[in-house]
PDB file of N, CA and C in Angstrom:
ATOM      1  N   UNK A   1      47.443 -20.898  -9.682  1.00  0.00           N
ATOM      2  CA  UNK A   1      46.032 -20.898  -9.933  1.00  0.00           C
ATOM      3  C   UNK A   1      45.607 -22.168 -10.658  1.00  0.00           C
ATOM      4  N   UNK A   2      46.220 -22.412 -11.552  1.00  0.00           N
ATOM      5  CA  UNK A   2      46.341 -23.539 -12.668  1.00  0.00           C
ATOM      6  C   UNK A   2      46.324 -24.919 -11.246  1.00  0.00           C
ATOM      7  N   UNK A   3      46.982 -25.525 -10.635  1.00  0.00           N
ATOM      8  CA  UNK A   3      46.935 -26.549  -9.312  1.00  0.00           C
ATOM      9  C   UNK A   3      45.435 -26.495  -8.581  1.00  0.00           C
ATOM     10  N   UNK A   4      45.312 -25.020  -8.382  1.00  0.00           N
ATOM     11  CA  UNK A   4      43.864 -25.456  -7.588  1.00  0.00           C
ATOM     12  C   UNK A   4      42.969 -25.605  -8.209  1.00  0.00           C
ATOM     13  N   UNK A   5      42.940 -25.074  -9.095  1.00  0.00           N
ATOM     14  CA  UNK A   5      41.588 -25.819 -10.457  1.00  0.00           C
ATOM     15  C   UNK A   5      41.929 -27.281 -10.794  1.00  0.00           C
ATOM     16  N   UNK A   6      43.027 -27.854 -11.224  1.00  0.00           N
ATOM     17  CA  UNK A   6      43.213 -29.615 -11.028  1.00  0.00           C
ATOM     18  C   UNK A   6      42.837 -30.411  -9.212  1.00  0.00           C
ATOM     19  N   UNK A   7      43.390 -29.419  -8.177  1.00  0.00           N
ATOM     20  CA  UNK A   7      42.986 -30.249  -6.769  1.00  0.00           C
ATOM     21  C   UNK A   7      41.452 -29.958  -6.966  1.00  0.00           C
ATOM     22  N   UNK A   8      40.990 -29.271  -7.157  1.00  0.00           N
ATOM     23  CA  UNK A   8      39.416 -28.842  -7.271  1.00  0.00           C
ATOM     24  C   UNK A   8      38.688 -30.164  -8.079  1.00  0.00           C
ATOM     25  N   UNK A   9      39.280 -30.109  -9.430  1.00  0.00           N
ATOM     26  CA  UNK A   9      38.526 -30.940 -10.083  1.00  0.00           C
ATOM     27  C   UNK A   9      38.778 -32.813  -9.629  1.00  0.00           C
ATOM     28  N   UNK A  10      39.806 -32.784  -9.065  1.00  0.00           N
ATOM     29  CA  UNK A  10      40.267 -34.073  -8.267  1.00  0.00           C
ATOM     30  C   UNK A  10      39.153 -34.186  -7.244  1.00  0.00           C
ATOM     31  N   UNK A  11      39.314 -33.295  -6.714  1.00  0.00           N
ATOM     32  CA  UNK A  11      37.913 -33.852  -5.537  1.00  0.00           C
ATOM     33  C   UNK A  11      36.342 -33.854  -5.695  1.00  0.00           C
ATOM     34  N   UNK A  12      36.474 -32.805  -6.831  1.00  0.00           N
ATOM     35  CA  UNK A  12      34.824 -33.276  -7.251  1.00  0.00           C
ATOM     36  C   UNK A  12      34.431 -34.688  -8.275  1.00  0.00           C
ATOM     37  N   UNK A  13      35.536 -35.308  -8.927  1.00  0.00           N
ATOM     38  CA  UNK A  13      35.543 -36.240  -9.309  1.00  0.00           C
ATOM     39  C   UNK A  13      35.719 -37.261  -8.389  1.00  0.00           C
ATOM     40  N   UNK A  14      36.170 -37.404  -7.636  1.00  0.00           N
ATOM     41  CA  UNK A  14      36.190 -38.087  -6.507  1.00  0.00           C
ATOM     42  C   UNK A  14      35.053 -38.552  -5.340  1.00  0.00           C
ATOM     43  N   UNK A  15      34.575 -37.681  -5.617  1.00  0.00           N
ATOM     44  CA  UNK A  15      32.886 -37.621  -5.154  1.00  0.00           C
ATOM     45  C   UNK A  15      31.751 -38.062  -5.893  1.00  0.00           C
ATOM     46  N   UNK A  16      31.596 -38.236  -6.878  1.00  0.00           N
ATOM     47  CA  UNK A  16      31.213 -38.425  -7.610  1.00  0.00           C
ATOM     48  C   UNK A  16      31.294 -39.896  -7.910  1.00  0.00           C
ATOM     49  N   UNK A  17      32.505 -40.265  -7.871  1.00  0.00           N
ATOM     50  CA  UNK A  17      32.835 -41.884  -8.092  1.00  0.00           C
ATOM     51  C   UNK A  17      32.812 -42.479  -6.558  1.00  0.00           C
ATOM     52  N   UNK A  18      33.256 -41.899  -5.983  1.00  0.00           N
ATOM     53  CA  UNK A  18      33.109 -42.523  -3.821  1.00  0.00           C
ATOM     54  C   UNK A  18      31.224 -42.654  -4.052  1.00  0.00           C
ATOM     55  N   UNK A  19      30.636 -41.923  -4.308  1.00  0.00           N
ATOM     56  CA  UNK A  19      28.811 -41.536  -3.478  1.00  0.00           C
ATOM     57  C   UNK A  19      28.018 -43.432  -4.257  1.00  0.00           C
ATOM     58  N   UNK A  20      28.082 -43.700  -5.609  1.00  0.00           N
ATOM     59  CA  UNK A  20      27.552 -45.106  -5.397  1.00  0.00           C
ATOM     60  C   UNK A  20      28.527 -46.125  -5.019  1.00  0.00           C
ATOM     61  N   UNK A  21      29.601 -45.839  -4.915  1.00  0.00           N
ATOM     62  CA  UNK A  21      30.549 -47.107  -3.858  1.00  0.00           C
ATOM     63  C   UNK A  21      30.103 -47.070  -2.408  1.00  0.00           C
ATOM     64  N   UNK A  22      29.506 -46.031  -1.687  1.00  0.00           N
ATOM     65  CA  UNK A  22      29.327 -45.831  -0.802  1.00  0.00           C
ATOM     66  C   UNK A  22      27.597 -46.590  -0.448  1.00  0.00           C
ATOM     67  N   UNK A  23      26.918 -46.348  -1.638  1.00  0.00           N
ATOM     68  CA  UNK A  23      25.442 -46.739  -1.321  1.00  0.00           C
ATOM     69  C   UNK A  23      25.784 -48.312  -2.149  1.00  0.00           C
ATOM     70  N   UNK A  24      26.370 -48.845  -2.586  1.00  0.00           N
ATOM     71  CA  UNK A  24      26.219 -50.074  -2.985  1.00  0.00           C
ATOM     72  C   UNK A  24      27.240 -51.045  -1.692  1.00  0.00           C
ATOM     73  N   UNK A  25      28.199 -50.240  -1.206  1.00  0.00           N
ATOM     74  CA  UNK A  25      28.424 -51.158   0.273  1.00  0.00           C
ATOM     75  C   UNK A  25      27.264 -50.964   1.409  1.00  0.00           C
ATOM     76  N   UNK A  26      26.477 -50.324   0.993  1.00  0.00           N
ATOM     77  CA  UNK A  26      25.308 -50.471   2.417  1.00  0.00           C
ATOM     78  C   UNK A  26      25.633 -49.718   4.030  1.00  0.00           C
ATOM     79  N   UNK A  27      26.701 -48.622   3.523  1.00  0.00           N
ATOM     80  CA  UNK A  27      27.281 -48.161   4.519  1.00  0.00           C
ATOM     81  C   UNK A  27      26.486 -46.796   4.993  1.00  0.00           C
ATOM     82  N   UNK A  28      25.130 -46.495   4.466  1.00  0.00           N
ATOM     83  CA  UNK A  28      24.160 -45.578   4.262  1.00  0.00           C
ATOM     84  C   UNK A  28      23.244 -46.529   5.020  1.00  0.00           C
ATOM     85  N   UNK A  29      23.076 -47.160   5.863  1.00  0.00           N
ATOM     86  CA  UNK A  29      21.967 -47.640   6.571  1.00  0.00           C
ATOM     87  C   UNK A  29      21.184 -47.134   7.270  1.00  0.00           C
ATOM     88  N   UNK A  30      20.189 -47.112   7.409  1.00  0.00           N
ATOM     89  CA  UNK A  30      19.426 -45.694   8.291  1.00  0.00           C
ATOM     90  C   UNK A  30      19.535 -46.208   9.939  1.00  0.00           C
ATOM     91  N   UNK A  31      19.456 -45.328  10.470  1.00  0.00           N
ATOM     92  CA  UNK A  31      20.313 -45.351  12.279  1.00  0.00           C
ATOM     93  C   UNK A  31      18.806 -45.937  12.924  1.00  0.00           C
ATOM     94  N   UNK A  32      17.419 -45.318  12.084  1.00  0.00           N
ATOM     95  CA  UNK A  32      16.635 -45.630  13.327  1.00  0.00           C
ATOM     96  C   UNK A  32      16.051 -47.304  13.148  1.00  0.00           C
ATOM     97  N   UNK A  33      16.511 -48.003  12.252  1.00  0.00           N
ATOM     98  CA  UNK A  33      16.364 -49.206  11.823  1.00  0.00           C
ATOM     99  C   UNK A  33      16.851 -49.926  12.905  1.00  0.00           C
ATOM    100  N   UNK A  34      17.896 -49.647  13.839  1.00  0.00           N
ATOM    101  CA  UNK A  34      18.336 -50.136  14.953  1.00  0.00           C
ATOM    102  C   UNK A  34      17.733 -49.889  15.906  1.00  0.00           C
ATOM    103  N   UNK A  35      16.817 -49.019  16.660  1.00  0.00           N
ATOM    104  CA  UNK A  35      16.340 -48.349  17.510  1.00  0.00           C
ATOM    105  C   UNK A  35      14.931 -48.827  17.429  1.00  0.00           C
ATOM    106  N   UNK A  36      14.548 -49.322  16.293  1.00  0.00           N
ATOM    107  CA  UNK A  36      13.223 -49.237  16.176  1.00  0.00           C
ATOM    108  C   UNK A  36      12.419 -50.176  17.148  1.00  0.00           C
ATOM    109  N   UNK A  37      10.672 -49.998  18.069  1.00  0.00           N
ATOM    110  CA  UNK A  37      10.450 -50.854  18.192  1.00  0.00           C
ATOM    111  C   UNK A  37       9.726 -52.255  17.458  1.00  0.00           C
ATOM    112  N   UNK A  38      10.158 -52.668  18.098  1.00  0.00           N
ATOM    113  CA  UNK A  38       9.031 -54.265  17.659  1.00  0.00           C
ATOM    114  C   UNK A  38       7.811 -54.341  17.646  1.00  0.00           C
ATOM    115  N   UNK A  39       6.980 -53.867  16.718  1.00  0.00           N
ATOM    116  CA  UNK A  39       5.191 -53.941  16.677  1.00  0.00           C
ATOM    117  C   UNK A  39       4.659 -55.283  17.114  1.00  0.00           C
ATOM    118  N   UNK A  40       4.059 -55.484  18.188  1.00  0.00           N
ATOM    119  CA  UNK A  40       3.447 -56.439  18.635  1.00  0.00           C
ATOM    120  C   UNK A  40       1.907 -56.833  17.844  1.00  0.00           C
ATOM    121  N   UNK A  41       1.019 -57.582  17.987  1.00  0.00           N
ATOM    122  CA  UNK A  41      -0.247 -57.809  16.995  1.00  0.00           C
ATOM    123  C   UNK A  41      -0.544 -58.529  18.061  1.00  0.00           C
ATOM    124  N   UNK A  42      -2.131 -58.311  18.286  1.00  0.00           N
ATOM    125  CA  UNK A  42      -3.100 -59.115  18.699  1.00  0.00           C
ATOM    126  C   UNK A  42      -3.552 -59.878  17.931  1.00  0.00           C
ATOM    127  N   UNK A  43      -3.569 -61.039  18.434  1.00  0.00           N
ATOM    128  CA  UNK A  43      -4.316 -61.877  17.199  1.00  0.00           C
ATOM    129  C   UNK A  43      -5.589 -62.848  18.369  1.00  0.00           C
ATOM    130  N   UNK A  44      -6.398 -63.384  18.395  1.00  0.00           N
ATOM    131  CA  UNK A  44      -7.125 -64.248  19.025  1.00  0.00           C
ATOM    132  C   UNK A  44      -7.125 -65.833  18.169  1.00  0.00           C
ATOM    133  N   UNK A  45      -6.726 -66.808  18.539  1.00  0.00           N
ATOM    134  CA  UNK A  45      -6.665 -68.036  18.618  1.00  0.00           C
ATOM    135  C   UNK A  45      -7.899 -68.805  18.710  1.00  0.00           C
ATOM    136  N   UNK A  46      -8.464 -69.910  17.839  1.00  0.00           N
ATOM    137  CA  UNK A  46      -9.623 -70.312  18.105  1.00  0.00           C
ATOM    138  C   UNK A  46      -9.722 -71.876  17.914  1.00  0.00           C
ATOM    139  N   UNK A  47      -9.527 -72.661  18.343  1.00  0.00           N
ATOM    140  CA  UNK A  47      -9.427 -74.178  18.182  1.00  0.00           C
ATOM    141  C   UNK A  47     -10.906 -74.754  17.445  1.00  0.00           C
ATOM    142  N   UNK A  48     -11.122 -75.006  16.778  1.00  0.00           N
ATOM    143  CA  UNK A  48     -12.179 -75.892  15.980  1.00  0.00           C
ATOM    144  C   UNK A  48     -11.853 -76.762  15.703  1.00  0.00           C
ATOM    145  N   UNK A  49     -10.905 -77.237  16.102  1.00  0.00           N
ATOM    146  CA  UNK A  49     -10.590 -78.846  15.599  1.00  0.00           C
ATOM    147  C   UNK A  49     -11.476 -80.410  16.652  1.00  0.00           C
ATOM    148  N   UNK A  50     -11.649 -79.481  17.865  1.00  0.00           N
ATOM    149  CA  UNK A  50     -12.645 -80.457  18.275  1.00  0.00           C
ATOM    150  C   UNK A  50     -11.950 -81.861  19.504  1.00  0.00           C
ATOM    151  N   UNK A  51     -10.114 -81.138  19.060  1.00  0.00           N
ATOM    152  CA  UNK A  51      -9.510 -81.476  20.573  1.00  0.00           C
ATOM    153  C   UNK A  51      -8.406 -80.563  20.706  1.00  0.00           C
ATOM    154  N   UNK A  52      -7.825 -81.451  22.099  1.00  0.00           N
ATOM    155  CA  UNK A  52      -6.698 -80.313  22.473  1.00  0.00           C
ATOM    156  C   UNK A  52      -5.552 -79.920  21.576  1.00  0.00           C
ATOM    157  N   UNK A  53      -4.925 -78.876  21.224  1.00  0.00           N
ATOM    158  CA  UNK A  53      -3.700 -78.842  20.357  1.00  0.00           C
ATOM    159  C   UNK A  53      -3.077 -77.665  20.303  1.00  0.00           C
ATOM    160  N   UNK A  54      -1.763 -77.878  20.014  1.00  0.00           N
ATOM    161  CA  UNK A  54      -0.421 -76.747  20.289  1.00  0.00           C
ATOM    162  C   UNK A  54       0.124 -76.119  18.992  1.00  0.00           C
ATOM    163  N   UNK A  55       0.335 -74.910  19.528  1.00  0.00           N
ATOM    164  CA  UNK A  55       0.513 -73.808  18.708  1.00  0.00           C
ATOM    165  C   UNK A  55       2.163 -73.743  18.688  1.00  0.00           C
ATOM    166  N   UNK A  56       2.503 -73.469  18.077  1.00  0.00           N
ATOM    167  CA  UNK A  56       4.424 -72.904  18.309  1.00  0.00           C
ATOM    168  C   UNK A  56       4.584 -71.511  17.538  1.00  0.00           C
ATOM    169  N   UNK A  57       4.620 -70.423  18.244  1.00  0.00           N
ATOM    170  CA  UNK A  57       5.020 -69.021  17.724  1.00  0.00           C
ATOM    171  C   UNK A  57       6.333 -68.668  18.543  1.00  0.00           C
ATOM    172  N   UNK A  58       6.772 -68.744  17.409  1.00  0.00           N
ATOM    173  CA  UNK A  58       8.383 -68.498  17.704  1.00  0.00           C
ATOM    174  C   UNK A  58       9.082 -69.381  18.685  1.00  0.00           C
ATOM    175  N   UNK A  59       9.588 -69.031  19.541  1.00  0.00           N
ATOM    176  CA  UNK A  59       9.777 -70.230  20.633  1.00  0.00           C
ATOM    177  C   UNK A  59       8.877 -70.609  21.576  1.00  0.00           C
ATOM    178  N   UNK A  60       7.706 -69.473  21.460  1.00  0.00           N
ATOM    179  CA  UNK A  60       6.751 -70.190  22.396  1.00  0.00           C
ATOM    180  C   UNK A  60       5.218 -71.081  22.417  1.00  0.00           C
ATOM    181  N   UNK A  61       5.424 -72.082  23.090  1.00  0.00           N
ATOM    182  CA  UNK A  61       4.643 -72.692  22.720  1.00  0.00           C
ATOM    183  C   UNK A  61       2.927 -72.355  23.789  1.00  0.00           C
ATOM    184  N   UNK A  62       1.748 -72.618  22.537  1.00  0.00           N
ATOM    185  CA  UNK A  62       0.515 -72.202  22.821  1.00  0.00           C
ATOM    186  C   UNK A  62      -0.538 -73.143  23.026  1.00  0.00           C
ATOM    187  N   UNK A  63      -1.121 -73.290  24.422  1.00  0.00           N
ATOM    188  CA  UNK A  63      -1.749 -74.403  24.165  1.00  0.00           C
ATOM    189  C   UNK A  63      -3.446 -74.240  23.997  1.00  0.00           C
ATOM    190  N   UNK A  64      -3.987 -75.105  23.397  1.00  0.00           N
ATOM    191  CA  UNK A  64      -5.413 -74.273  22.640  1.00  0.00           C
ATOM    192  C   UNK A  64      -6.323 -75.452  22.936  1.00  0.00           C
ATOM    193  N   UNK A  65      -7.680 -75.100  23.721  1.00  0.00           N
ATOM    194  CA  UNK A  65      -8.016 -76.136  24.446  1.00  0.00           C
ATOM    195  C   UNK A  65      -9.447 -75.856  23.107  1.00  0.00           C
ATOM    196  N   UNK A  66     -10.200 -77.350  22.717  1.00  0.00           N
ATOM    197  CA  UNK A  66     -11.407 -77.115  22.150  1.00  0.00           C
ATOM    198  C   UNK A  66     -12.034 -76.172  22.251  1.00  0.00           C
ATOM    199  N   UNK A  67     -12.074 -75.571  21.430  1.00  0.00           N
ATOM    200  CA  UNK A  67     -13.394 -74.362  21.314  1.00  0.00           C
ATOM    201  C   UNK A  67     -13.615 -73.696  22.134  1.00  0.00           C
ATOM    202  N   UNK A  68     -12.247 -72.911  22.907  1.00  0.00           N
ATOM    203  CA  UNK A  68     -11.706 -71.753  23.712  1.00  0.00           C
ATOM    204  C   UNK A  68     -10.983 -71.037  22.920  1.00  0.00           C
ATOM    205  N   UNK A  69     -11.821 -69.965  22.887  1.00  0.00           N
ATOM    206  CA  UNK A  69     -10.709 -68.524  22.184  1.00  0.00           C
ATOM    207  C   UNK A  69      -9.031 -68.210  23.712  1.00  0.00           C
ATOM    208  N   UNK A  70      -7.976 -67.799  22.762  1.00  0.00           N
ATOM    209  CA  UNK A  70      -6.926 -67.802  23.282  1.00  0.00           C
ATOM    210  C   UNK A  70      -6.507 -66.279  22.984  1.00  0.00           C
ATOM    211  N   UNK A  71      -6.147 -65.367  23.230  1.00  0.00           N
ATOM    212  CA  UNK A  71      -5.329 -64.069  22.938  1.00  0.00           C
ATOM    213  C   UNK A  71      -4.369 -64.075  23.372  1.00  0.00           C
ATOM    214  N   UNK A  72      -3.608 -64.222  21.933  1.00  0.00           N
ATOM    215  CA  UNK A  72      -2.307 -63.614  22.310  1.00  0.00           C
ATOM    216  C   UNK A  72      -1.590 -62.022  21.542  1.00  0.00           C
ATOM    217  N   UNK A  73      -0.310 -61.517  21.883  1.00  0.00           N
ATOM    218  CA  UNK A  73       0.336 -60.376  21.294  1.00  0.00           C
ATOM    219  C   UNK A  73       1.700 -60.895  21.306  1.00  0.00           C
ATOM    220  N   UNK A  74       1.814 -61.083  19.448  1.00  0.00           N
ATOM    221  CA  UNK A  74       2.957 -61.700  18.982  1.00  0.00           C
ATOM    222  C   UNK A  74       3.880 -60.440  18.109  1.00  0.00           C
ATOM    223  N   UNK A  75       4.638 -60.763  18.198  1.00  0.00           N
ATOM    224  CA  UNK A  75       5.881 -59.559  17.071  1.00  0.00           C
ATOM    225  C   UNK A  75       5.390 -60.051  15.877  1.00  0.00           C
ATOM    226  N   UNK A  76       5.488 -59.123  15.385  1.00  0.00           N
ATOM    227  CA  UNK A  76       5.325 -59.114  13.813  1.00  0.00           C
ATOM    228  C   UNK A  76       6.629 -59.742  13.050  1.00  0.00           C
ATOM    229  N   UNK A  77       6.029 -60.963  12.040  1.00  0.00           N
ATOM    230  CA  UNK A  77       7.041 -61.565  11.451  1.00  0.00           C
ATOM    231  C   UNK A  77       6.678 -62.937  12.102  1.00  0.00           C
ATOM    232  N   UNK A  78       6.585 -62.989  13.316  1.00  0.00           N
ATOM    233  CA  UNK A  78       6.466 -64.539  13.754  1.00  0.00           C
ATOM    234  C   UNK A  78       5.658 -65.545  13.360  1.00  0.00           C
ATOM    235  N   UNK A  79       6.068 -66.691  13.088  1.00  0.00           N
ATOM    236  CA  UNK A  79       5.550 -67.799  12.106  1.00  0.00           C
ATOM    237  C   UNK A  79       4.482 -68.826  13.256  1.00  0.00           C
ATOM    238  N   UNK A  80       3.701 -68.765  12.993  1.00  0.00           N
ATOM    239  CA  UNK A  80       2.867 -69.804  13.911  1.00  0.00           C
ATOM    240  C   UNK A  80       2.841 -71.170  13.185  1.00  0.00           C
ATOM    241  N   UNK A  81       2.945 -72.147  14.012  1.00  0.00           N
ATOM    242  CA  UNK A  81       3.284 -73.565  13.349  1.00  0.00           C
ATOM    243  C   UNK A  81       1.955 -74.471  13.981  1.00  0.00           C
ATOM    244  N   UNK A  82       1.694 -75.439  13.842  1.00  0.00           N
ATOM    245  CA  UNK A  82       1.088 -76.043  13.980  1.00  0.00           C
ATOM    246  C   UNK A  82       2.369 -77.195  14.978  1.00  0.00           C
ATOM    247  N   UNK A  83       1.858 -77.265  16.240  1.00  0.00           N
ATOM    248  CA  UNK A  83       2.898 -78.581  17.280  1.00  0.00           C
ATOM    249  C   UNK A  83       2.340 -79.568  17.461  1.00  0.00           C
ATOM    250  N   UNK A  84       0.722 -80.153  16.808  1.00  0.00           N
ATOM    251  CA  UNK A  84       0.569 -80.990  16.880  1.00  0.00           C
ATOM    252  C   UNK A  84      -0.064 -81.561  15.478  1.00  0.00           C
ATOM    253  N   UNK A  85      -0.586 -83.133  15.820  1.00  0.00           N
ATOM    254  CA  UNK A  85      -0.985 -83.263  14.167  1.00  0.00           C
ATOM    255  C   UNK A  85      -2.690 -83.047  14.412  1.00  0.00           C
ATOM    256  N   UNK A  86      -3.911 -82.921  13.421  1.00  0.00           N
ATOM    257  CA  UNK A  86      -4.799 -83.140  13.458  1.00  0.00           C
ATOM    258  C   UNK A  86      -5.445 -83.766  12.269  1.00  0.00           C
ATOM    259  N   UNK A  87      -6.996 -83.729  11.897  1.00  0.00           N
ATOM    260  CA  UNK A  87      -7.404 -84.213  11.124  1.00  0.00           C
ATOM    261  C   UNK A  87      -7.299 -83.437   9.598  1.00  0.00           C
ATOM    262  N   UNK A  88      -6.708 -82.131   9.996  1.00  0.00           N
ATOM    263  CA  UNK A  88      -6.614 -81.314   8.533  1.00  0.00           C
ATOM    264  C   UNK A  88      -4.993 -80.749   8.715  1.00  0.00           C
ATOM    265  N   UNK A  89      -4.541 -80.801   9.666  1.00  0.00           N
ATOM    266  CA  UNK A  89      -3.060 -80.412   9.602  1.00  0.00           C
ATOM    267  C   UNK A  89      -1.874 -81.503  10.108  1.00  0.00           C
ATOM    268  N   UNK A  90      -0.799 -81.190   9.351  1.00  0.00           N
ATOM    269  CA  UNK A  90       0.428 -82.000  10.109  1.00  0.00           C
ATOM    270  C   UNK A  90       1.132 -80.916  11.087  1.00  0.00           C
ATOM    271  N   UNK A  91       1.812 -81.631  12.319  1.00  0.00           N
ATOM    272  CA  UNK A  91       2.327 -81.184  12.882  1.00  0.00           C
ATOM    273  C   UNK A  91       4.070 -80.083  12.010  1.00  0.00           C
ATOM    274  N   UNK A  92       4.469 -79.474  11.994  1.00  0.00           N
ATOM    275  CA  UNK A  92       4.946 -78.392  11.401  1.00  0.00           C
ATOM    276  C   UNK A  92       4.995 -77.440  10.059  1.00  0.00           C
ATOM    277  N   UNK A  93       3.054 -77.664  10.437  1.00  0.00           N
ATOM    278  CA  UNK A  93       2.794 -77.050   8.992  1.00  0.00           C
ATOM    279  C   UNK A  93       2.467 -75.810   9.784  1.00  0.00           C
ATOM    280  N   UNK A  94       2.954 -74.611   8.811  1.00  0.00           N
ATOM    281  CA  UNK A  94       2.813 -73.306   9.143  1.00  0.00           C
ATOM    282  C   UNK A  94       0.695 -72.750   8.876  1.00  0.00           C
ATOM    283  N   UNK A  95       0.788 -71.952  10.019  1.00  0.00           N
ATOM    284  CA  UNK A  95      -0.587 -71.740  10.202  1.00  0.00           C
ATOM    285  C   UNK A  95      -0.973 -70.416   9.377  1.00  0.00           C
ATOM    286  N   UNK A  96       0.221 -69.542   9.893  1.00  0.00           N
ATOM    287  CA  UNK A  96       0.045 -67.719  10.482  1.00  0.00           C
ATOM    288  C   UNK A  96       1.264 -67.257   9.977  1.00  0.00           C
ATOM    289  N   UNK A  97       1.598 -66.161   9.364  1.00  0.00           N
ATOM    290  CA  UNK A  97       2.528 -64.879   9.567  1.00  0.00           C
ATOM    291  C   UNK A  97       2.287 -63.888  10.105  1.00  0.00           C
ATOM    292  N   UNK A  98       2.447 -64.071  11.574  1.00  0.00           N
ATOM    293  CA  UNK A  98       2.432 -62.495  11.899  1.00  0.00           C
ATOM    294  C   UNK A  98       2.189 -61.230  10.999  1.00  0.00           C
ATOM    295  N   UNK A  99       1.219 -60.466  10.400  1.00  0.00           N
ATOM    296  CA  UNK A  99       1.748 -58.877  10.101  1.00  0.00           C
ATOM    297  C   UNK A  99       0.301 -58.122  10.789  1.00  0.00           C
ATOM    298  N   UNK A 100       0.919 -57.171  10.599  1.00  0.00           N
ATOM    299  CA  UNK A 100      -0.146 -55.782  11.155  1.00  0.00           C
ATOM    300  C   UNK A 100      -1.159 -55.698  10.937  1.00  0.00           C
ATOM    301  N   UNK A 101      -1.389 -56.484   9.135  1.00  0.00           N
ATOM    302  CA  UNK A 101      -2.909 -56.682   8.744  1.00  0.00           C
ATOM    303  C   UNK A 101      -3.671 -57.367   9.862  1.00  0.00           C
ATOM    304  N   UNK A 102      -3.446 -58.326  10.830  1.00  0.00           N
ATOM    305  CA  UNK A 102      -3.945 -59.182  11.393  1.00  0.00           C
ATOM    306  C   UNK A 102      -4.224 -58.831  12.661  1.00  0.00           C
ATOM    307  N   UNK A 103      -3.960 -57.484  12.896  1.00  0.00           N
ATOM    308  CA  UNK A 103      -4.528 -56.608  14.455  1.00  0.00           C
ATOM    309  C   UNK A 103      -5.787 -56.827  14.932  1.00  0.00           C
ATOM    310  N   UNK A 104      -5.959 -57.724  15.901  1.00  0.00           N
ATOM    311  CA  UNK A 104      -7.355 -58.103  15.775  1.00  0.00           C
ATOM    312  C   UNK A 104      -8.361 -58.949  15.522  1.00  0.00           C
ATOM    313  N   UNK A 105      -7.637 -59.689  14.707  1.00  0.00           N
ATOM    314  CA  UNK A 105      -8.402 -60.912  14.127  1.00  0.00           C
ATOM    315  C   UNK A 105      -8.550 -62.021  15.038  1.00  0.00           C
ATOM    316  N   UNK A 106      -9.105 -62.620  14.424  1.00  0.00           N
ATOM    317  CA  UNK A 106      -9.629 -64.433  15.014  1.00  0.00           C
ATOM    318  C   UNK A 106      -9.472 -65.271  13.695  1.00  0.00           C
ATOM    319  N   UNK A 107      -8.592 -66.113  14.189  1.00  0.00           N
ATOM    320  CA  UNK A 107      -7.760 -67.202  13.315  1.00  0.00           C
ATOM    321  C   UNK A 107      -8.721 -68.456  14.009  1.00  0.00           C
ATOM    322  N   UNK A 108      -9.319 -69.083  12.810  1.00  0.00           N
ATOM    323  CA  UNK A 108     -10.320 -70.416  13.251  1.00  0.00           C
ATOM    324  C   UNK A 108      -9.085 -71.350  12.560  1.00  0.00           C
ATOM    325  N   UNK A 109      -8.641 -72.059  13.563  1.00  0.00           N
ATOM    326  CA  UNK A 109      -8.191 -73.474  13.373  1.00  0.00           C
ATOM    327  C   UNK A 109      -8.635 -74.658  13.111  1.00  0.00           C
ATOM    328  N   UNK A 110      -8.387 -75.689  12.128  1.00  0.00           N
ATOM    329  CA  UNK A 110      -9.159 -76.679  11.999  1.00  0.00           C
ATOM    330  C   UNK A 110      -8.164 -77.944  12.153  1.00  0.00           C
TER     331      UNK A 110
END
C-alpha cells in the first residue's frame, strides 16, 4: 500500500513540473493556426501625385495611372511600398500595412 501512495505521488509531481516545460517549449500550439484562412482587404488605390507610379505589395507590383482609382484585395499584413520616386516620396518608402481596419478604404497617394 505504502509503494502506491509514493508511485502516486511520483506522478502527480511529475505533472506538475512536465505542464510549464511543456507550455514554455511551445509544444501547445493551437492546430487551427495552421488551417486558418488568409483575410484578404479591399483597399482602393488613388494616385494624386499627378503622374504615373508603382505600387509594390508584396511581390506584386501595381501600376497607378494619375488620378485613377485602382482596387485591389491584398492579405492582411502586406506592406505596400512605394516602386517609384515622386515629389513627396522615395522609391522604397513604405506607404500601407495591410490590416482589417482598412476594409474599404481609399488610400490618397501623393
Amino acid at each position: 500500500m505504502n509503494i502506491r501512495n509514493v508511485f502516486a505521488a511520483a506522478i502527480v509531481a511529475t505533472s506538475f513540473v512536465a505542464t510549464p516545460m511543456v507550455h514554455a517549449a511551445g509544444l501547445n500550439s493551437p492546430v487551427h493556426a495552421m488551417f486558418a484562412k488568409t483575410k484578404t482587404v479591399k483597399i482602393v488605390l488613388m494616385n494624386d501625385s499627378g503622374s504615373p507610379m508603382e505600387i509594390k505589395a508584396g511581390d506584386e507590383v501595381i501600376k497607378l495611372d494619375a488620378g485613377k482609382p485602382v482596387t485591389v484585395n491584398l492579405p492582411e499584413g502586406t506592406r505596400m511600398v512605394s516602386n517609384t520616386t515622386t515629389e513627396k516620396s522615395q522609391a522604397g518608402s513604405l506607404i500601407a500595412q495591410v490590416s482589417s481596419s482598412l476594409n474599404g478604404a481609399t488610400i490618397h497617394i501623393k
